[in-house]
Protein backbone atom coordinates (compact mmCIF):
# COMPACT_ATOMS: atom_id res chain seq x y z
CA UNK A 1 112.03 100.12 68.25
CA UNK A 2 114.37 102.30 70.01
CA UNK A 3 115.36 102.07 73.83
CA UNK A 4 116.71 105.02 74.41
CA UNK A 5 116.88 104.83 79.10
CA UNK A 6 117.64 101.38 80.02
CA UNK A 7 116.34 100.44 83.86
CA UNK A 8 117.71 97.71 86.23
CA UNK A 9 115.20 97.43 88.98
CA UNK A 10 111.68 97.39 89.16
CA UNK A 11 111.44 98.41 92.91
CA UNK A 12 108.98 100.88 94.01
CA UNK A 13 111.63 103.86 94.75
CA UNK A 14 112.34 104.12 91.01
CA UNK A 15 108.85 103.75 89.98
CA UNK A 16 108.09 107.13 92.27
CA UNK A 17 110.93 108.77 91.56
CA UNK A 18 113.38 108.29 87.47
CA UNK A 19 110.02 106.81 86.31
CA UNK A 20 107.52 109.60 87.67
CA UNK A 21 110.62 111.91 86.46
CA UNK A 22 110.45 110.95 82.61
CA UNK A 23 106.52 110.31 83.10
CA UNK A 24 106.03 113.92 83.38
CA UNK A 25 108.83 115.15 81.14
CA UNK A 26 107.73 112.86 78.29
CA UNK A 27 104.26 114.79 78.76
CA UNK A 28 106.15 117.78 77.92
CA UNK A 29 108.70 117.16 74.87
CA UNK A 30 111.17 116.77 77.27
CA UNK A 31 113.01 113.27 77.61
CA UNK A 32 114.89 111.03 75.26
CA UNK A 33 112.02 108.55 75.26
CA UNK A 34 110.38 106.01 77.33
CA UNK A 35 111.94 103.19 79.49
CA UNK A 36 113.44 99.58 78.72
CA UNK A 37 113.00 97.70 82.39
CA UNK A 38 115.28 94.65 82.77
CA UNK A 39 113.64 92.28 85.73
CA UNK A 40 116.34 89.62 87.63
CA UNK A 41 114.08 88.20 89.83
CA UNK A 42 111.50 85.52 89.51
CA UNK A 43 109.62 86.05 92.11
CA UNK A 44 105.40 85.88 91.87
CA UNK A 45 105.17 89.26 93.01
CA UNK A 46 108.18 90.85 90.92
CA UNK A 47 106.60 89.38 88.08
CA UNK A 48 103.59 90.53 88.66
CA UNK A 49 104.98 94.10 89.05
CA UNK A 50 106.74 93.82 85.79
CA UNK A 51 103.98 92.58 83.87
CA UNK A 52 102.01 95.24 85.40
CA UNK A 53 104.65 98.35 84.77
CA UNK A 54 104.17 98.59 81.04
CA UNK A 55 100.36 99.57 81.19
CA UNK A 56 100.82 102.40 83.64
CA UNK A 57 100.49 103.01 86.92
CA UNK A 58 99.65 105.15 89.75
CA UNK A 59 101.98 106.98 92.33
CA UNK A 60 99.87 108.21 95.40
CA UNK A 61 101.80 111.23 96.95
CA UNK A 62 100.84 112.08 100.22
CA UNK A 63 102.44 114.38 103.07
CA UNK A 64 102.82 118.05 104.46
CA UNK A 65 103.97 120.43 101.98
CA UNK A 66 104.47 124.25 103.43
CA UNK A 67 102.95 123.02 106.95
CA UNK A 68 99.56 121.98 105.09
CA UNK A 69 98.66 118.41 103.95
CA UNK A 70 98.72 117.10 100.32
CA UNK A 71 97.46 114.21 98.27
CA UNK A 72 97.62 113.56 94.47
CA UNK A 73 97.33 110.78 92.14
CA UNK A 74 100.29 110.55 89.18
CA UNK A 75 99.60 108.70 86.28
CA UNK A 76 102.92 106.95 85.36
CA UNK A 77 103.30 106.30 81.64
CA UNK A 78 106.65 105.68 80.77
CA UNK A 79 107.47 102.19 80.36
CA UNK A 80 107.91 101.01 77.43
CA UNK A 81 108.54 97.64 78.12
CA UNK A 82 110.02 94.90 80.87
CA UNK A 83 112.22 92.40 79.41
CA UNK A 84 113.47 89.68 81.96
CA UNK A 85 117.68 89.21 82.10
CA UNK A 86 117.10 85.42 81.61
CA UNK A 87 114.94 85.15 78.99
CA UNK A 88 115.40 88.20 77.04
CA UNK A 89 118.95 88.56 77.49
CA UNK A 90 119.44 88.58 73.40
CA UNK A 91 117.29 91.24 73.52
CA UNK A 92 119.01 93.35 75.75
CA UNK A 93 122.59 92.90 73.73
CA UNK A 94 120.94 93.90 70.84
CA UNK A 95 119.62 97.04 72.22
CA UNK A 96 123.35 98.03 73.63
CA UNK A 97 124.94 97.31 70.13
CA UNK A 98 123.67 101.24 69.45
CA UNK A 99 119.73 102.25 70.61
CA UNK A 100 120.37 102.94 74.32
CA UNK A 101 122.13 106.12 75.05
CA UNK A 102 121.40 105.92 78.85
CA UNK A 103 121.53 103.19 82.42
CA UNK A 104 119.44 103.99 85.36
CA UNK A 105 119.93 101.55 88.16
CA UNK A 106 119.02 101.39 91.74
CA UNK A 107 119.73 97.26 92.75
CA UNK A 108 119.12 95.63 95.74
CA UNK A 109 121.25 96.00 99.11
CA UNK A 110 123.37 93.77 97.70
CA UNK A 111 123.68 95.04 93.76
CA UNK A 112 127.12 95.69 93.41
CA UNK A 113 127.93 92.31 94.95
CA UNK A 114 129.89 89.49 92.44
CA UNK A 115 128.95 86.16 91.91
CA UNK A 116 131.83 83.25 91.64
CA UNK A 117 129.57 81.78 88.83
CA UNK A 118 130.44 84.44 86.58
CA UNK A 119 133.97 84.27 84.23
CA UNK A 120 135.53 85.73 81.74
CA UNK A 121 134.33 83.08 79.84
CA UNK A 122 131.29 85.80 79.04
CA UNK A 123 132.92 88.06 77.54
CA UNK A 124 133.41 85.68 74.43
CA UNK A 125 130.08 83.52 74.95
CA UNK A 126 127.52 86.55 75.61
CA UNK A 127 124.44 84.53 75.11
CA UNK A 128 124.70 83.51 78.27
CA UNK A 129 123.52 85.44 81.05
CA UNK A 130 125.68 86.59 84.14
CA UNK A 131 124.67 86.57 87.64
CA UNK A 132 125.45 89.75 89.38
CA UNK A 133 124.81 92.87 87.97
CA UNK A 134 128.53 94.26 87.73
CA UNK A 135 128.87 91.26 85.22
CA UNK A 136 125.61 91.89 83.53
CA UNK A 137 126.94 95.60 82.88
CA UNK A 138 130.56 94.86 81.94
CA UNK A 139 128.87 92.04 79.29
CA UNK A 140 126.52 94.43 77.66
CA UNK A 141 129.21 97.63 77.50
CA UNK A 142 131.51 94.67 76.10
CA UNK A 143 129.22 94.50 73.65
CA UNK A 144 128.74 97.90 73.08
CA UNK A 145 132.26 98.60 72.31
CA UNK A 146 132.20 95.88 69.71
CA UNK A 147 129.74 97.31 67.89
CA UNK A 148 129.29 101.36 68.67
CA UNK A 149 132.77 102.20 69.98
CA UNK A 150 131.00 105.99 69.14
CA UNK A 151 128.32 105.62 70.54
CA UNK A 152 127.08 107.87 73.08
CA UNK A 153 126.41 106.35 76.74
CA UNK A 154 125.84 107.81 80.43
CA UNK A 155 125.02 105.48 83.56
CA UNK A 156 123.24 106.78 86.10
CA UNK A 157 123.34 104.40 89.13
CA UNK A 158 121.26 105.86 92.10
CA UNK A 159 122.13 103.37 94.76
CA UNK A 160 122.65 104.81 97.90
CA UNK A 161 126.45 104.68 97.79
CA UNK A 162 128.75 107.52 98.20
CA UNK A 163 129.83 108.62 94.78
CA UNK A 164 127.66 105.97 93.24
CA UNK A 165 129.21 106.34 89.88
CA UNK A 166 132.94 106.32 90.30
CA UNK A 167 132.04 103.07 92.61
CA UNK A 168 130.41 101.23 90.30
CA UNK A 169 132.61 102.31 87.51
CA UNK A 170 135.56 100.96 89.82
CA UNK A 171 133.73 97.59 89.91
CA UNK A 172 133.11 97.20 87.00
CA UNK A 173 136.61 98.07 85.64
CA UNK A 174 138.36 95.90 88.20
CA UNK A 175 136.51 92.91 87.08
CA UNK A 176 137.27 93.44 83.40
CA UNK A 177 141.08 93.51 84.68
CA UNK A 178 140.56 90.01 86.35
CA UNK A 179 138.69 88.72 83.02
CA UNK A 180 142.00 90.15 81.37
CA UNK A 181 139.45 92.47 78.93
CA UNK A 182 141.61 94.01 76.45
CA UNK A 183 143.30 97.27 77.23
CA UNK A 184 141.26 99.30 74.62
CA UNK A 185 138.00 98.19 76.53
CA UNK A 186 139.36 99.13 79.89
CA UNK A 187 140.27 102.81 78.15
CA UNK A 188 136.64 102.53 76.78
CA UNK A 189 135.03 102.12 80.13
CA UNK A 190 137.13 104.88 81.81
CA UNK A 191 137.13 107.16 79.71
CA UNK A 192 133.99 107.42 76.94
CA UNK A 193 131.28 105.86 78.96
CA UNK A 194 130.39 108.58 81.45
CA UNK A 195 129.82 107.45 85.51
CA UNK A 196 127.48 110.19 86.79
CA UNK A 197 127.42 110.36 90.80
CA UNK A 198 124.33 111.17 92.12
CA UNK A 199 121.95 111.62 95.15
CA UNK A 200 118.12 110.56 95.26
CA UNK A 201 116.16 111.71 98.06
CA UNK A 202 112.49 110.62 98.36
CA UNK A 203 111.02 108.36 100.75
CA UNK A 204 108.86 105.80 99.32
CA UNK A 205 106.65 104.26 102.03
CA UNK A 206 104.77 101.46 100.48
CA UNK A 207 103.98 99.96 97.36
CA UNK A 208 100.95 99.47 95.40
CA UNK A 209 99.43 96.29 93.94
CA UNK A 210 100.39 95.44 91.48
CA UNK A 211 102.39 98.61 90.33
CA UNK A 212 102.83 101.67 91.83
CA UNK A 213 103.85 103.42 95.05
CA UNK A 214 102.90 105.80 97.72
CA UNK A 215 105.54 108.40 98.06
CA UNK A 216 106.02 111.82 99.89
CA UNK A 217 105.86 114.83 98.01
CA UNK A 218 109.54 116.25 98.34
CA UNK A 219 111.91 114.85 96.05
CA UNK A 220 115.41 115.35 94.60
CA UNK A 221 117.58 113.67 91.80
CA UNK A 222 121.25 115.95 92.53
CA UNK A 223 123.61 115.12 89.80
CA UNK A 224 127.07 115.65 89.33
CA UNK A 225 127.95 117.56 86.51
CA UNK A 226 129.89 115.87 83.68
CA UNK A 227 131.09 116.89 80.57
CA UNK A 228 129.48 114.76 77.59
CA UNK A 229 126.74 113.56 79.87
CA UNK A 230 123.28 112.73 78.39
CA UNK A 231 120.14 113.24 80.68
CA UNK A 232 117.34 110.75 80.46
CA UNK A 233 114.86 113.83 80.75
CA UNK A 234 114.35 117.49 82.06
CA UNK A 235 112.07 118.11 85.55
CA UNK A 236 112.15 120.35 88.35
CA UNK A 237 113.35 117.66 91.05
CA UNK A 238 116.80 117.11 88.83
CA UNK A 239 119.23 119.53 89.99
CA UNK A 240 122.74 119.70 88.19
CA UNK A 241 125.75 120.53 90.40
CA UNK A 242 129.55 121.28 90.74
CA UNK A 243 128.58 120.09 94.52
CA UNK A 244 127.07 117.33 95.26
CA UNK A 245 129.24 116.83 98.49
CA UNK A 246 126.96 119.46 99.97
CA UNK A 247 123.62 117.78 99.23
CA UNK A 248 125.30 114.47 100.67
CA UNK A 249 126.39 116.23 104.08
CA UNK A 250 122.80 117.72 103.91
CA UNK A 251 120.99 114.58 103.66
CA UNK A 252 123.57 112.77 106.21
CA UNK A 253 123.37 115.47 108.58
CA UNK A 254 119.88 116.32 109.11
CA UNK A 255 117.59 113.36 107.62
CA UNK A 256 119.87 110.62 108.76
CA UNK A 257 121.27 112.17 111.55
CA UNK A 258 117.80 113.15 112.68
CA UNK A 259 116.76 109.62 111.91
CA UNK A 260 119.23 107.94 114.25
CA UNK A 261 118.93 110.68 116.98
CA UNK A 262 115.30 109.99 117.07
CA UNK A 263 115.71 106.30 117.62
CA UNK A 264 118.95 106.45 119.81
CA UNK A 265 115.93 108.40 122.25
CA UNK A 266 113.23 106.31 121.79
CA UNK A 267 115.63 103.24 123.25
CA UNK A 268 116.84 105.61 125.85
CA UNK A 269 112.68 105.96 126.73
CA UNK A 270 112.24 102.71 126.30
CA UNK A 271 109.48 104.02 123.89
CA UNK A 272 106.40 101.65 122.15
CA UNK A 273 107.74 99.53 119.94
CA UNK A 274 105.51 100.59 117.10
CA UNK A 275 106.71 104.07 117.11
CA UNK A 276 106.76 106.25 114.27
CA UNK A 277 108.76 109.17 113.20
CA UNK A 278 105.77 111.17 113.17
CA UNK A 279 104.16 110.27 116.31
CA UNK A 280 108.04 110.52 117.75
CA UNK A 281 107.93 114.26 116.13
CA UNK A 282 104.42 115.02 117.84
CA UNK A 283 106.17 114.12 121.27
CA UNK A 284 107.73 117.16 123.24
CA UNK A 285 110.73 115.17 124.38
CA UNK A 286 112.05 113.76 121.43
CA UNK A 287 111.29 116.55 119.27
CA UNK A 288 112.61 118.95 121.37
CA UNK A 289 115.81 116.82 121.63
CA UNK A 290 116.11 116.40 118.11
CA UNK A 291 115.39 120.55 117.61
CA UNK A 292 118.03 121.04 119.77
CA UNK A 293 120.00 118.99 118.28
CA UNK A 294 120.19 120.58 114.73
CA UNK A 295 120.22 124.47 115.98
CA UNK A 296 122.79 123.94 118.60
CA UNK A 297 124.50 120.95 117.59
CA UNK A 298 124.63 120.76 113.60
CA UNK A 299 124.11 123.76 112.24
CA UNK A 300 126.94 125.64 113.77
CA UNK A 301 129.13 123.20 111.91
CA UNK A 302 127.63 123.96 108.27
CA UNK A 303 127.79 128.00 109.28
CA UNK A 304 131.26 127.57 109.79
CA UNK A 305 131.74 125.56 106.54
CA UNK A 306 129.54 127.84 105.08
CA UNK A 307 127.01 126.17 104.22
CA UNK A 308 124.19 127.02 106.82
CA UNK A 309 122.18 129.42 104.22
CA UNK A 310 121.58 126.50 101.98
CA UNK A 311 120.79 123.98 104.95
CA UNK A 312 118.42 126.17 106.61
CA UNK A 313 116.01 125.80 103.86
CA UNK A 314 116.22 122.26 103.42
CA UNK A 315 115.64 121.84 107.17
CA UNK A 316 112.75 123.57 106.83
CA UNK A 317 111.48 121.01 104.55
CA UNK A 318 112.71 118.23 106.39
CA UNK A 319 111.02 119.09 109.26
CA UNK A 320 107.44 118.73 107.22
CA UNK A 321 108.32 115.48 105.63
CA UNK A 322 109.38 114.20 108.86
CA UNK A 323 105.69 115.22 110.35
CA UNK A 324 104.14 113.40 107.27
CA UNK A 325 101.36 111.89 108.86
CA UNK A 326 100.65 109.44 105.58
CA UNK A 327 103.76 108.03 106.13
CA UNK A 328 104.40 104.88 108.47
CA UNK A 329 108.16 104.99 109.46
CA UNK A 330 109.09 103.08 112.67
CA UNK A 331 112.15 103.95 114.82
CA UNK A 332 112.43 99.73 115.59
CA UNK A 333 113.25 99.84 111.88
CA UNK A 334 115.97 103.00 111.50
CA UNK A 335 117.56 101.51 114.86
CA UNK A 336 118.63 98.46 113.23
CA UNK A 337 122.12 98.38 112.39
CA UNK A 338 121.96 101.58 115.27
CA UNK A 339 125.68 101.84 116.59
CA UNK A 340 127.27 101.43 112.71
CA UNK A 341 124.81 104.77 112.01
CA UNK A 342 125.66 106.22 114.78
CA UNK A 343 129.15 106.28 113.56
CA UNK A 344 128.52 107.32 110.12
CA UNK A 345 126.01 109.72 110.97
CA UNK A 346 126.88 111.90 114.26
CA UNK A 347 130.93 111.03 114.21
CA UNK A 348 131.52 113.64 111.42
CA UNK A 349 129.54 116.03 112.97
CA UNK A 350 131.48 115.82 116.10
CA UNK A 351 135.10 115.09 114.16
CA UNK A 352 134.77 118.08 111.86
CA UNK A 353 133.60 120.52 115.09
CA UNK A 354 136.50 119.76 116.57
CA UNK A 355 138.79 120.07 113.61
CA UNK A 356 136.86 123.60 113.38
CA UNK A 357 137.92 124.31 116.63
CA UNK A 358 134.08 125.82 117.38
CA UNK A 359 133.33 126.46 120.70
CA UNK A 360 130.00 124.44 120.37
CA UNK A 361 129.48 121.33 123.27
CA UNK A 362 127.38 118.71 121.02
CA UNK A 363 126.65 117.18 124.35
CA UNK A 364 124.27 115.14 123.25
CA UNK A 365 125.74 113.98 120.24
CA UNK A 366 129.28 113.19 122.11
CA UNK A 367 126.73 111.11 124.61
CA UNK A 368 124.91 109.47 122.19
CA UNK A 369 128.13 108.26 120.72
CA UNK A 370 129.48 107.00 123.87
CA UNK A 371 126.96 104.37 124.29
CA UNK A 372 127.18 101.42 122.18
């Protein structure tokens, strides 16, 4: 059998978003194939998602598309199978020795983090199964070079990390150096296997039992375009681009900015503590803030970078997933971690105004990032 897109994770993102992807493209001639899943957790209810994965599920999509409400049922179909990392690891090697031609990820918080317990001592024992998933990866492509040095192979991680690829490709790389890999197999992972950076943008609210996901209908997979790179499938949400800095400063700017504003407000209010992003939108004083916010404050900025034509548009769009009334987003969650946001997502606006020179105030950004 052949296993053509290789998954780590089983979360619910990737079920509503790569999965639903090759779902639909599969139905039309129109991906490599379906999906090897590769489970690290042991958990009774990752389990029972796994088991549950390879007979199909259901993503619920529900939200405001052009101002009006929507809700569909998706029929996901494209797992093939879910092997687990500790008990099917021999599995998995064999299936890198030449079937798989591409690695989706998306790993926990913590994915890229290393774990003490795993040594170089892998790399010539590879039965045995490493800990973190930098290790995992670096084992299997060692493999892979042993037997397909030819072969084909494009990774695809689509954690939320800035330039997700040429991180994890630095990770990985850097740890073959300490497991003193042979210099052949460090030219191997820089330079044949192909890092794609990307950007995934959906929100996934809530997962189904015991597969499955409620998601909103917008959605985007931006990818970076790369010469030899394989796609696991064709779809209308994939977007190839020469600039996927401008989709990142998008997203940053307006969803996450708005995100933060909103709850940097509600504290200021002293709002419920159950608030959601959509009851926060249907309430004149934050929403007005927040409007003001992006016409005076923001989009002056892109304009001047030249980049307000293609942010109007995607404001417009934010604004109805952000009034998704399906959708149960509370500001007591987006303010955690709320001065470290702050800073990464209203500092740049402010930083590159200035280094503009625009004669734009951003009062209430500039306030906002005064208190701590």
């Amino acid at each position: 059998m052949s296993h053509p897109i290789l998954q780590f994770g089983t979360g619910r993102f990737l079920q509503a978003h790569v999965d639903l992807f090759v779902s639909d493209a599969l139905g039309q001639g129109q991906a490599l194939g379906r999906i090897t899943v590769v489970q690290s957790t042991d958990s009774p209810q990752s389990s029972a998602r796994a088991a549950a994965l390879a007979q199909g599920y259901r993503v619920e999509v529900r939200g405001m598309q052009r101002g009006r409400p929507l809700q569909a049922t998706v029929q996901v179909n494209s797992i093939e199978t879910v092997w687990h990392a500790d008990r099917d690891w021999a599995l998995l090697c064999d299936a890198m020795a030449n079937g798989v031609q591409v690695i989706v990820s998306n790993t926990a918080d913590t994915g890229y983090a290393l774990d003490a317990a795993d040594t170089s001592k892998l790399l010539q024992a590879p039965q045995a199964t490493p800990r973190s998933y930098p290790a995992k990866l670096l084992v299997l492509l060692h493999h892979r070079w042993q037997r397909s040095p030819e072969a084909p192979l494009t990774l695809y991680p689509c954690e939320l990390v800035s330039r997700n690829g040429d991180t994890l490709r630095a990770i990985v790389r850097d740890l073959a150096l300490d497991w003193g890999a042979p210099p052949a197999f460090i030219d191997y992972l820089q330079t044949h296997c192909v890092w794609v950076n990307s950007l995934v943008d959906r929100i996934v609210s809530s997962p189904l039992k015991p597969a499955g996901a409620v998601a909103e209908p917008y959605a985007l997979w931006a990818i970076e375009r790369q010469d030899r790179m394989v796609l696991p499938c064709s779809h209308p949400a994939i977007v190839l681009t020469d600039d996927l800095a401008s989709f990142e400063q998008r997203k940053l700017w307006l969803l996450n900015l708005g995100h933060t504003f909103l709850a940097e407000r509600w504290q200021l209010m002293d709002g419920p503590a159950d608030l959601t992003v959509v009851q926060a939108m249907h309430t004149p004083a934050l929403r007005d803030a927040l409007e003001a916010v992006w016409i005076d404050e923001v989009l002056p900025v892109l304009d001047a970078e030249g980049r307000g034509a293609a942010a109007r548009p995607y404001l417009e769009e934010l604004r109805d997933r952000l009034l998704n009334p399906f959708l149960e987003h509370r500001l007591a969650d987006i303010a955690k971690n709320h001065g470290e946001k702050k800073q990464r997502r209203m500092a740049p606006v402010v930083q590159r105004a200035e280094e503009l020179r625009l004669p734009v105030a951003q009062s209430q950004l500039r306030r906002a990032l005064s208190r701590k």
